[in-house]
C-alpha atoms as a PDB file:
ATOM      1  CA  UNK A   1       0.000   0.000   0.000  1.00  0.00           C
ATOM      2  CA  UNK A   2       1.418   3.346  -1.185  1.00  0.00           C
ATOM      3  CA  UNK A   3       2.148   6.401   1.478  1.00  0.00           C
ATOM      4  CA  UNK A   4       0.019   9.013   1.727  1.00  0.00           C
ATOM      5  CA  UNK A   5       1.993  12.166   0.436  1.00  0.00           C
ATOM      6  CA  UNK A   6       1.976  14.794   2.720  1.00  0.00           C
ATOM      7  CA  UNK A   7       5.167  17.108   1.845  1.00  0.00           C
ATOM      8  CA  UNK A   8       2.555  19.954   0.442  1.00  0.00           C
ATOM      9  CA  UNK A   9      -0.208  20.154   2.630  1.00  0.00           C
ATOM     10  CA  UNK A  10       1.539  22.895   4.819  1.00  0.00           C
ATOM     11  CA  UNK A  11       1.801  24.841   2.055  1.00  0.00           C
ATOM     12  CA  UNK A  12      -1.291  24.206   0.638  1.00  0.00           C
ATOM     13  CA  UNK A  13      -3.291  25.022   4.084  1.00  0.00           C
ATOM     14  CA  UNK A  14      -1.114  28.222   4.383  1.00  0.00           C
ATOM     15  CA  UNK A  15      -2.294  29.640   1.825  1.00  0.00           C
ATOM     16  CA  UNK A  16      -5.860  28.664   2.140  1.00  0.00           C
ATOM     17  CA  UNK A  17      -5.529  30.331   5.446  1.00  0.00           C
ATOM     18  CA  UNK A  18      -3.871  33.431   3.791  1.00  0.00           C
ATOM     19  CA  UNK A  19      -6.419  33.861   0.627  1.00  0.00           C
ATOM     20  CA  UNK A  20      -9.316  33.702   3.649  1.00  0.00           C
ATOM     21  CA  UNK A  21      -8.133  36.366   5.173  1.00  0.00           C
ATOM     22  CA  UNK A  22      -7.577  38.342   2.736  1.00  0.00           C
ATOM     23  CA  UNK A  23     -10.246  38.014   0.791  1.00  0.00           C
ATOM     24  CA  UNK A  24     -12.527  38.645   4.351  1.00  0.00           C
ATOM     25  CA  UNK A  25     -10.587  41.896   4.811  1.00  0.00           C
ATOM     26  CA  UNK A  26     -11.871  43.190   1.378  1.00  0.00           C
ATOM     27  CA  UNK A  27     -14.916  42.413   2.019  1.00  0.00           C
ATOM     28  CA  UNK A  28     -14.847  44.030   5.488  1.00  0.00           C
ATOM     29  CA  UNK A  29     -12.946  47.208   4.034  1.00  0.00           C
ATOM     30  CA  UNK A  30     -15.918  47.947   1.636  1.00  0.00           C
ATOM     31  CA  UNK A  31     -18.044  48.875   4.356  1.00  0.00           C
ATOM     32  CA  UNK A  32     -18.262  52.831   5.271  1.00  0.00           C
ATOM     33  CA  UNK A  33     -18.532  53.046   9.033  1.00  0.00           C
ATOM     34  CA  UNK A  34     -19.504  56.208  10.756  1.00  0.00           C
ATOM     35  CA  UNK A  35     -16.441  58.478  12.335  1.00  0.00           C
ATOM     36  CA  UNK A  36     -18.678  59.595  15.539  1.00  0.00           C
ATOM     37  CA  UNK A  37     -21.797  58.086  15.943  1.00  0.00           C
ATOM     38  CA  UNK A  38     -24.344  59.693  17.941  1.00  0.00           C
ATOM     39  CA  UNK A  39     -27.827  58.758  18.799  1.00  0.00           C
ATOM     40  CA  UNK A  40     -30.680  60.060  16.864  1.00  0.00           C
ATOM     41  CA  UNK A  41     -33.334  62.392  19.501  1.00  0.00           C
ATOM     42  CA  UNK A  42     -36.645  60.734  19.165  1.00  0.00           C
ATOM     43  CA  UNK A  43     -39.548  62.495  19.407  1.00  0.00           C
ATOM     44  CA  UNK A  44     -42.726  61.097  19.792  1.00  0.00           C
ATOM     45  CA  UNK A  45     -46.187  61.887  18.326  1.00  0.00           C
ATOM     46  CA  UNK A  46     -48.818  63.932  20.348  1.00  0.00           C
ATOM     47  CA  UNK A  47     -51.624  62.189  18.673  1.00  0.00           C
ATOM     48  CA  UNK A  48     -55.043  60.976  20.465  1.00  0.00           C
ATOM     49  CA  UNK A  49     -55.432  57.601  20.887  1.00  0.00           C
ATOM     50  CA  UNK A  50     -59.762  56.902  20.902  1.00  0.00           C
ATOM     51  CA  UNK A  51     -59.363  56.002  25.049  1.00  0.00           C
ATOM     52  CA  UNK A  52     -57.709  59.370  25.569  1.00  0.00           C
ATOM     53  CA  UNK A  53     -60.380  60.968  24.129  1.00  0.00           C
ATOM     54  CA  UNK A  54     -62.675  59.772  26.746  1.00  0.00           C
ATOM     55  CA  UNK A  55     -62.863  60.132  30.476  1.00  0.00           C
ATOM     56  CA  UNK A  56     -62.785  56.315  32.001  1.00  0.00           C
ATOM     57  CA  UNK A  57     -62.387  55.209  35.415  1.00  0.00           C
ATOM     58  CA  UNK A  58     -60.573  52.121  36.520  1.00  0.00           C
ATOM     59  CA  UNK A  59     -61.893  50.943  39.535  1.00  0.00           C
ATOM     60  CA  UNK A  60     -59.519  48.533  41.606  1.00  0.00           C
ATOM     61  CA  UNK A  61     -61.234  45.649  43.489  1.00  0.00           C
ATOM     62  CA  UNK A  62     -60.017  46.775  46.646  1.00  0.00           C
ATOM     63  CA  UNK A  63     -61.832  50.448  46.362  1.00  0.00           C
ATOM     64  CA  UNK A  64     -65.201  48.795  45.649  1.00  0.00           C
ATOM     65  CA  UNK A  65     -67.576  48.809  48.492  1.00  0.00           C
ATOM     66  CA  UNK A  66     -68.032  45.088  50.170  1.00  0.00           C
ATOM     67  CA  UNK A  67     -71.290  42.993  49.692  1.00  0.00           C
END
């Protein structure tokens, strides 16, 4: 049964390892990434939900009177 030959797989995984990394940082250094980034103010809506509009009353078990 013949040897396995295994005189180039450093070389060969090397430069797997190499062409991986490379190609990964082009594809990270086509990204534009912001220089200082700050949070954006949020303001909310004043709009009327339909409840607002109208007076209710919650009325918590404990407040009603006992029967």
């Amino acid at each position: 049964m013949p040897q396995l030959d295994t005189s180039t797989w450093f070389i060969t995984i090397m430069s797997m390892v190499m062409t991986l990394f490379i190609v990964f940082q082009l594809k990270i250094s086509k990204y534009l990434y912001p220089l200082n980034p700050e949070p954006k103010p949020t303001t909310t809506p004043n709009q009327l939900s339909p409840w607002e509009k109208k007076w209710t009353k919650i009325y918590s078990p404990l407040s009603l009177p006992q029967q």
